[in-house]
PDB file of N, CA and C in Angstrom:
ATOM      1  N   UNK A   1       5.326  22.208  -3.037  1.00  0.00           N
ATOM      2  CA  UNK A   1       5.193  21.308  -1.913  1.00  0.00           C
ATOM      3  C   UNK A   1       6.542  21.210  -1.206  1.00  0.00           C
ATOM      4  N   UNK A   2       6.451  21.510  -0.066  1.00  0.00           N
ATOM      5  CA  UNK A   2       7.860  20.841   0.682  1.00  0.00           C
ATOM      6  C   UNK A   2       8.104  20.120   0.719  1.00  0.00           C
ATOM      7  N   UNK A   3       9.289  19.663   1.518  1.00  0.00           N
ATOM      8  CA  UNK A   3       9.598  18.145   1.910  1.00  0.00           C
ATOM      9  C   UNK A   3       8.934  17.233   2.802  1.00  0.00           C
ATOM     10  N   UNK A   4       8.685  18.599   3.906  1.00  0.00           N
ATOM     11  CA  UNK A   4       7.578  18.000   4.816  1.00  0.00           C
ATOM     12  C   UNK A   4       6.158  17.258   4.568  1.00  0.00           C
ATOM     13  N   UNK A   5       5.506  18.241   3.674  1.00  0.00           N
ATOM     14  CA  UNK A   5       4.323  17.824   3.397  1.00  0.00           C
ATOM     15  C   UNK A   5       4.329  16.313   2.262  1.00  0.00           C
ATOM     16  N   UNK A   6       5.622  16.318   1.399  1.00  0.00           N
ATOM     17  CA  UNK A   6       5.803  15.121   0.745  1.00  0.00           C
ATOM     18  C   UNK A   6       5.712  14.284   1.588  1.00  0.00           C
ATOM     19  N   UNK A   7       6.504  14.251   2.476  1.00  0.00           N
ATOM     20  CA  UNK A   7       6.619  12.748   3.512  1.00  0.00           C
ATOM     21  C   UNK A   7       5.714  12.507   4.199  1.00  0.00           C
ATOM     22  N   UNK A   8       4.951  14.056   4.834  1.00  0.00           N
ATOM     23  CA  UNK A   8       3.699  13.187   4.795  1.00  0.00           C
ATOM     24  C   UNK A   8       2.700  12.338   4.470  1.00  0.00           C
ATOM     25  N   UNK A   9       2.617  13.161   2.992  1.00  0.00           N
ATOM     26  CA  UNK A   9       1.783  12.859   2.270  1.00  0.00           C
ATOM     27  C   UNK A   9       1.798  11.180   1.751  1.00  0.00           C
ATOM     28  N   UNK A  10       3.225  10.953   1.790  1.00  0.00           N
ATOM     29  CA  UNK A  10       3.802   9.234   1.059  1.00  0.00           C
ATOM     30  C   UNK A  10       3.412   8.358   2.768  1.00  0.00           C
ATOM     31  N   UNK A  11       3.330   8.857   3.606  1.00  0.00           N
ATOM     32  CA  UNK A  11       3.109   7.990   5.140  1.00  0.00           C
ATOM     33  C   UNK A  11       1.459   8.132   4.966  1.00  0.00           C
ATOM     34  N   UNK A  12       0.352   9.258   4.886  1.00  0.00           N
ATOM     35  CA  UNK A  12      -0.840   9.120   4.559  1.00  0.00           C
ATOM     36  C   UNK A  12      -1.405   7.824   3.848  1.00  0.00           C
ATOM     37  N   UNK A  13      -0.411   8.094   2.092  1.00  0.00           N
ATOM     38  CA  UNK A  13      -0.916   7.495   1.747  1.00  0.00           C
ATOM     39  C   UNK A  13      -0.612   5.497   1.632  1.00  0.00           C
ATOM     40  N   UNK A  14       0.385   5.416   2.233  1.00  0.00           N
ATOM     41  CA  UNK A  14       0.737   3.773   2.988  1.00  0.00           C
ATOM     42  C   UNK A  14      -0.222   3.568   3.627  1.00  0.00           C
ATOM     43  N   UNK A  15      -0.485   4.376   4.835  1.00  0.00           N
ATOM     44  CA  UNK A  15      -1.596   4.309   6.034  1.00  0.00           C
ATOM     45  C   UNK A  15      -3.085   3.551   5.082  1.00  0.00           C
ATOM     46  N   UNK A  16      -3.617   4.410   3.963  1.00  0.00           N
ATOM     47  CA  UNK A  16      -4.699   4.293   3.404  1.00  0.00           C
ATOM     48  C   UNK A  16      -4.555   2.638   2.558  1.00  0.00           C
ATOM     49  N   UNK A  17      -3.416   2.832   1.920  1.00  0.00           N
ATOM     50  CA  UNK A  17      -3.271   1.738   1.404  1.00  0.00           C
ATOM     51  C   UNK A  17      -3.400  -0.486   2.473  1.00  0.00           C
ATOM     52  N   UNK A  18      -2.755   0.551   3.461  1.00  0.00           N
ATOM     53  CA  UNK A  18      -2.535  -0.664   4.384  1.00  0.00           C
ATOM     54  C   UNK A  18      -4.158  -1.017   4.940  1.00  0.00           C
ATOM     55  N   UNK A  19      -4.488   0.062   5.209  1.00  0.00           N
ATOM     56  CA  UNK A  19      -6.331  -0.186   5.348  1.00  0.00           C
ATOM     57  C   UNK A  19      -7.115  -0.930   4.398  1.00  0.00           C
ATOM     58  N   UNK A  20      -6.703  -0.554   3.308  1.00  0.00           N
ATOM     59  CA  UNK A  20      -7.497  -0.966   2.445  1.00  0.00           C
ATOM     60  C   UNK A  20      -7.439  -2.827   2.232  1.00  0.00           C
ATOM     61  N   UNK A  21      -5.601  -2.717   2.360  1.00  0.00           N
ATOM     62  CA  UNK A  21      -5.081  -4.112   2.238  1.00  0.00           C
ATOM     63  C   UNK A  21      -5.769  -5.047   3.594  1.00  0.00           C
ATOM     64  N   UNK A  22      -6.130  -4.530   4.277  1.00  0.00           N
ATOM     65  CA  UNK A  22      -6.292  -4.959   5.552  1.00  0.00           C
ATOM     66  C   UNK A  22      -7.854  -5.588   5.529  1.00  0.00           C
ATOM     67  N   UNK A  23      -8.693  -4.931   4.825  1.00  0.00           N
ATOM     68  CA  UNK A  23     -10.287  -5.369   4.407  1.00  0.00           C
ATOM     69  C   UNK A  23     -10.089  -5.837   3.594  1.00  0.00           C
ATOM     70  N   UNK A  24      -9.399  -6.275   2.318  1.00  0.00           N
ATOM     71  CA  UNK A  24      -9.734  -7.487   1.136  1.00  0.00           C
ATOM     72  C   UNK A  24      -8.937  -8.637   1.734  1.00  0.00           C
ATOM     73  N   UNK A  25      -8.025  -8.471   2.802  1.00  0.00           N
ATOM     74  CA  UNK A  25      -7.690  -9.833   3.258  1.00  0.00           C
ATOM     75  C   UNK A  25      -8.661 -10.391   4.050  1.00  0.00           C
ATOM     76  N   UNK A  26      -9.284  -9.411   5.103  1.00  0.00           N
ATOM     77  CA  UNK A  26     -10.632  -9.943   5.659  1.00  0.00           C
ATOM     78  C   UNK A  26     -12.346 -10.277   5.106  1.00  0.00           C
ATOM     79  N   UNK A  27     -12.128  -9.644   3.957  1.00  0.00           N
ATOM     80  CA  UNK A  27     -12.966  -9.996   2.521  1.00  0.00           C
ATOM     81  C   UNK A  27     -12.890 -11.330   2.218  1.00  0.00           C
ATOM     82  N   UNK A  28     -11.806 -11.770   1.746  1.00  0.00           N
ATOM     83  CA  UNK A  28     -11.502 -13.086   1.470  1.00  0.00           C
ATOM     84  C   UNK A  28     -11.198 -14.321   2.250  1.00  0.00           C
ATOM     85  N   UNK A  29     -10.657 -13.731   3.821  1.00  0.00           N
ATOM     86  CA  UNK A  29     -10.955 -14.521   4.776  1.00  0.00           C
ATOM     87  C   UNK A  29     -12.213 -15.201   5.248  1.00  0.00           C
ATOM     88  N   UNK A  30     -13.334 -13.745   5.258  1.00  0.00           N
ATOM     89  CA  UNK A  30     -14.492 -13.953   6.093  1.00  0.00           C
ATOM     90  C   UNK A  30     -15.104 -14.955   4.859  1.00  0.00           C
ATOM     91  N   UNK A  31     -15.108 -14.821   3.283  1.00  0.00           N
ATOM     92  CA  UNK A  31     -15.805 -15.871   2.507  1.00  0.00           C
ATOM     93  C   UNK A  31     -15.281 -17.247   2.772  1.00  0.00           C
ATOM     94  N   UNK A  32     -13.810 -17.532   2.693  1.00  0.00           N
ATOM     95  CA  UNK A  32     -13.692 -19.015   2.877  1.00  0.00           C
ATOM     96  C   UNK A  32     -14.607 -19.341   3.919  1.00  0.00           C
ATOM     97  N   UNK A  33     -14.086 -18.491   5.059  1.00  0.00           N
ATOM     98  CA  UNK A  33     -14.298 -19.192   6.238  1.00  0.00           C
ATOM     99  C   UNK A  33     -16.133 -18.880   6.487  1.00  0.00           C
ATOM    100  N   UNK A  34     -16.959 -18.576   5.557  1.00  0.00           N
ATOM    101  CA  UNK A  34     -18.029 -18.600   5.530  1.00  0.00           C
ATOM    102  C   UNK A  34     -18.685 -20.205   4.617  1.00  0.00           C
ATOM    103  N   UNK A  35     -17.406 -20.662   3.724  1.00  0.00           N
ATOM    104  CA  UNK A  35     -17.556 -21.696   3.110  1.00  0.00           C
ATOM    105  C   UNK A  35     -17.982 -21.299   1.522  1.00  0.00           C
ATOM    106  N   UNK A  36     -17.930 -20.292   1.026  1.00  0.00           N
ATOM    107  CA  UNK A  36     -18.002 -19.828  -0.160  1.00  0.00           C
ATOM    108  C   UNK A  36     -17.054 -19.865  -0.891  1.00  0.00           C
ATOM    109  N   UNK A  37     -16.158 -20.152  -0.818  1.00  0.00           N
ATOM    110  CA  UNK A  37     -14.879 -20.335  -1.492  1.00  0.00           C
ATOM    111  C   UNK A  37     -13.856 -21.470  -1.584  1.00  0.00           C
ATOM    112  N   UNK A  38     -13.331 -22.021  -2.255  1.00  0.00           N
ATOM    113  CA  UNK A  38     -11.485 -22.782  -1.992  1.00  0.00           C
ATOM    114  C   UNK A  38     -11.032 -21.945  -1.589  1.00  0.00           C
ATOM    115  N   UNK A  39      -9.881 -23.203  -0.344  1.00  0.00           N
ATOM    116  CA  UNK A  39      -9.071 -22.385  -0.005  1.00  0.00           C
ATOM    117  C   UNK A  39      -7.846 -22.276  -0.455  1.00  0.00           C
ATOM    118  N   UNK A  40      -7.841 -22.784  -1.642  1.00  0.00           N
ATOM    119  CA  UNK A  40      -6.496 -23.002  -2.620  1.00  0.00           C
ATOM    120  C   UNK A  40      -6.771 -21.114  -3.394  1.00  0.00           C
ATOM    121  N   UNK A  41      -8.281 -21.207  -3.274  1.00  0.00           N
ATOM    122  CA  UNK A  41      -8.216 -19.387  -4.359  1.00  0.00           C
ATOM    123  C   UNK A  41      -8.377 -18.566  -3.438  1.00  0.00           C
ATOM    124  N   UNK A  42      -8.776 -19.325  -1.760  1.00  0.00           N
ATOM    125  CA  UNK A  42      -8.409 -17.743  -1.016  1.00  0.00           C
ATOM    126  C   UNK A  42      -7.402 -17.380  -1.051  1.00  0.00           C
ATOM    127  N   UNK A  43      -6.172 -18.318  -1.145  1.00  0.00           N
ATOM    128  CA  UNK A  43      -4.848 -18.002  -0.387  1.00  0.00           C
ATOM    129  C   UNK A  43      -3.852 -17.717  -1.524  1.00  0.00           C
ATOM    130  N   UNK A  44      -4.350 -17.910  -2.608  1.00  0.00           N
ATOM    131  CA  UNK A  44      -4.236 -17.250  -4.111  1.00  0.00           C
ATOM    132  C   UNK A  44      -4.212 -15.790  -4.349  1.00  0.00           C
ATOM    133  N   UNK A  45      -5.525 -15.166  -4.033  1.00  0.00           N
ATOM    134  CA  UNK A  45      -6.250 -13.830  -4.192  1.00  0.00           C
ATOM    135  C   UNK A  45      -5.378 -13.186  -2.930  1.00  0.00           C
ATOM    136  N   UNK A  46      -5.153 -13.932  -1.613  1.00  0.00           N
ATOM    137  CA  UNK A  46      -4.695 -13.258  -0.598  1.00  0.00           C
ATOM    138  C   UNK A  46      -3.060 -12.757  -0.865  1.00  0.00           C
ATOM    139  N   UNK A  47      -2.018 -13.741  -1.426  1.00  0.00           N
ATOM    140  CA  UNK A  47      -0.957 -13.672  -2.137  1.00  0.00           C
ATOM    141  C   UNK A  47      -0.980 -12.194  -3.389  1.00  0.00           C
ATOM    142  N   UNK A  48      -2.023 -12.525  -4.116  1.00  0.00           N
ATOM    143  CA  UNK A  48      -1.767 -11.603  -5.322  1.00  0.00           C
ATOM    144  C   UNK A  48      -2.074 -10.127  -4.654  1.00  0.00           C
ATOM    145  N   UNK A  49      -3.059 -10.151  -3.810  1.00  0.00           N
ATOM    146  CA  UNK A  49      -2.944  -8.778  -2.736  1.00  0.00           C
ATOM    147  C   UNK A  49      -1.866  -8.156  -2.276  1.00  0.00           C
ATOM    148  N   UNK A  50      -1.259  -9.184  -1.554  1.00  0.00           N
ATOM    149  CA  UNK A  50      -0.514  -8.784  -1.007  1.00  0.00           C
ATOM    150  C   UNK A  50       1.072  -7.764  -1.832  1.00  0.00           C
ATOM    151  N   UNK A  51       1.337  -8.881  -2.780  1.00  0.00           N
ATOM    152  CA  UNK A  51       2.467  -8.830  -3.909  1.00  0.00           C
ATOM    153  C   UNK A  51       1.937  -7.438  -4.783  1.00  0.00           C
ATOM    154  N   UNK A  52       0.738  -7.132  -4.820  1.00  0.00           N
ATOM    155  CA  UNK A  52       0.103  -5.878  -5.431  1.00  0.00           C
ATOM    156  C   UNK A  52       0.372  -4.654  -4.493  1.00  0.00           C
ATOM    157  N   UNK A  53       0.367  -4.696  -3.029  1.00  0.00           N
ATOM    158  CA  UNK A  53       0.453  -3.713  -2.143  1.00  0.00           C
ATOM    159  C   UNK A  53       2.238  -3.271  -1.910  1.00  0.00           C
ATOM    160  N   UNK A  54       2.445  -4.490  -2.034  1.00  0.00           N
ATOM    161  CA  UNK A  54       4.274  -4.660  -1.832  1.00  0.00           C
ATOM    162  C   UNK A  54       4.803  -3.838  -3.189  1.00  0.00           C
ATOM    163  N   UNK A  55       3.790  -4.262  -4.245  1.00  0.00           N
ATOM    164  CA  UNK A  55       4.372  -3.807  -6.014  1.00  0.00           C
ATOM    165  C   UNK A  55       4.510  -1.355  -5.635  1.00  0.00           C
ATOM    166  N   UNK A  56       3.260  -1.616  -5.262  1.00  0.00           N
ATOM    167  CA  UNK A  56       2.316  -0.316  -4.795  1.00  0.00           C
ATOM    168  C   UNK A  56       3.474   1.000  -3.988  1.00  0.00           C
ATOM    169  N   UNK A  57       4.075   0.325  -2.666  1.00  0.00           N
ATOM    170  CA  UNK A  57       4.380   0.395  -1.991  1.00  0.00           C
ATOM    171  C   UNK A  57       6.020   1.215  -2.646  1.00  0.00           C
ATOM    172  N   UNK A  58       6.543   0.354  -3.732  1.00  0.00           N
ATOM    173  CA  UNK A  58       7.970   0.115  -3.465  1.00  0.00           C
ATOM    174  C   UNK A  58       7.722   1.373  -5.310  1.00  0.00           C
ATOM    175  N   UNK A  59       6.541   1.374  -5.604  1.00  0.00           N
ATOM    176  CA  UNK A  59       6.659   2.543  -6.662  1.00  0.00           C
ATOM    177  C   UNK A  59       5.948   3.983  -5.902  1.00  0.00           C
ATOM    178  N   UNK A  60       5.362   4.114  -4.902  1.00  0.00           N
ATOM    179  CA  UNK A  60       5.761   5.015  -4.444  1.00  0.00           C
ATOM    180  C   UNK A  60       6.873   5.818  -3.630  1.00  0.00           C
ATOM    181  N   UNK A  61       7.128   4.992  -3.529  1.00  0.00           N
ATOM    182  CA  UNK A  61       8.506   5.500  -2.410  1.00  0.00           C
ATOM    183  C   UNK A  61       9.547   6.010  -3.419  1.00  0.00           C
ATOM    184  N   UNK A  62       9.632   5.267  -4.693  1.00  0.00           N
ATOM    185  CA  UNK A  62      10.347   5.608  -5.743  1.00  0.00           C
ATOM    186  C   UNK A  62      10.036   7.105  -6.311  1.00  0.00           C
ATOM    187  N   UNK A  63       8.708   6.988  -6.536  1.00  0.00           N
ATOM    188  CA  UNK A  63       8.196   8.792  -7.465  1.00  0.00           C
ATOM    189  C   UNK A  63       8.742   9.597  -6.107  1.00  0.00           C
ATOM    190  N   UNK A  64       8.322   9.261  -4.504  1.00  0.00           N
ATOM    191  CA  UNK A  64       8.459  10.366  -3.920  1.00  0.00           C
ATOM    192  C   UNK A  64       9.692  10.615  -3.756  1.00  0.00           C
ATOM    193  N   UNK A  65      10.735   9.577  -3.289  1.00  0.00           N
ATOM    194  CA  UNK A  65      12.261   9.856  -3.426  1.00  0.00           C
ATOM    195  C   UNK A  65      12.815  10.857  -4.378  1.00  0.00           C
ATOM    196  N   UNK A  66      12.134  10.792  -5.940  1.00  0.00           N
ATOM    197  CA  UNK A  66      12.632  11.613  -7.539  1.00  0.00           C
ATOM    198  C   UNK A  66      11.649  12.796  -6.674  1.00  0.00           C
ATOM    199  N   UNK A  67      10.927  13.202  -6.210  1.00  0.00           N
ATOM    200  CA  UNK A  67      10.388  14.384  -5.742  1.00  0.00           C
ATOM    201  C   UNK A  67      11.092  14.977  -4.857  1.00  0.00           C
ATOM    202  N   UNK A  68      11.502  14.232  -3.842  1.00  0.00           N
ATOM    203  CA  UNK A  68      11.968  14.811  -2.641  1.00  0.00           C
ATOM    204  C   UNK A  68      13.375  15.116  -3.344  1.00  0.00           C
ATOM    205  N   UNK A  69      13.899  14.554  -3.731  1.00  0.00           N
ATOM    206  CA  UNK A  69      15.625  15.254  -4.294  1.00  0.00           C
ATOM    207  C   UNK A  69      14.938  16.539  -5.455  1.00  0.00           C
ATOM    208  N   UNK A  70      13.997  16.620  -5.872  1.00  0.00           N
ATOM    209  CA  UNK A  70      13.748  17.856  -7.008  1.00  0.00           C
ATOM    210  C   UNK A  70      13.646  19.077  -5.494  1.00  0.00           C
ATOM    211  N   UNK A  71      12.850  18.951  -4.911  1.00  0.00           N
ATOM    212  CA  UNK A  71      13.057  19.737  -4.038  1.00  0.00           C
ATOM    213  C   UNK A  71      14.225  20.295  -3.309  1.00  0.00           C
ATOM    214  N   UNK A  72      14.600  21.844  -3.213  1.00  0.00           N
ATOM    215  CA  UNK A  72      15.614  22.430  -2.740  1.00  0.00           C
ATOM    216  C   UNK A  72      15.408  21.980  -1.167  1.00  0.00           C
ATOM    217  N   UNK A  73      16.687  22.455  -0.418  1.00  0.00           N
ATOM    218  CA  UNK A  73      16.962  22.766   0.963  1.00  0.00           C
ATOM    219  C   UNK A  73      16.436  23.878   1.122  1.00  0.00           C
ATOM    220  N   UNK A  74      15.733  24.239   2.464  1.00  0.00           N
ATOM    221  CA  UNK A  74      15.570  25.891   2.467  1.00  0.00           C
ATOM    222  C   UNK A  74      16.715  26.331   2.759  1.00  0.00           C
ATOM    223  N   UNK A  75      17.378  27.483   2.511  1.00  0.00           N
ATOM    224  CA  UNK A  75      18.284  28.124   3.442  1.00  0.00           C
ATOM    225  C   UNK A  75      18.004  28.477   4.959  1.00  0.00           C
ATOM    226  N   UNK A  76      19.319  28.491   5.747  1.00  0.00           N
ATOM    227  CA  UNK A  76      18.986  28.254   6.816  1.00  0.00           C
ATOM    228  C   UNK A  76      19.665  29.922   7.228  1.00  0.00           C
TER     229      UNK A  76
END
């Protein structure tokens, strides 16, 4: 894999991640605010999301960083 396709690949997969983060906050929005829920455990569940995506986030960047330095320079 190159370097290129690494960095892509680590921006892909944020993109996917941020989507995903983006529907369980509106998951848990649309129930309070449907009245199915506290809003002491929406804003609970919405927190632990978030701190999970942030956790997510900051260990990929880590594996791809140890990737991207294993990878040579091409010669130019």
């Amino acid at each position: 894999m190159t370097r290129v396709q690494l960095i892509f690949s680590f921006i892909c997969q944020v993109v996917i991640r941020w989507g995903i983060l983006r529907i369980g906050l509106l998951v848990i929005g649309w129930s309070w605010y449907n009245g199915e829920g506290d809003i002491a455990v929406s804003c609970m569940a919405s927190v632990i999301l978030v701190l999970v995506y942030i956790l997510l986030f900051i260990y990929e960047a880590i594996v791809t960083y140890k990737e991207y330095k294993k990878i040579k320079k091409p010669e130019e």
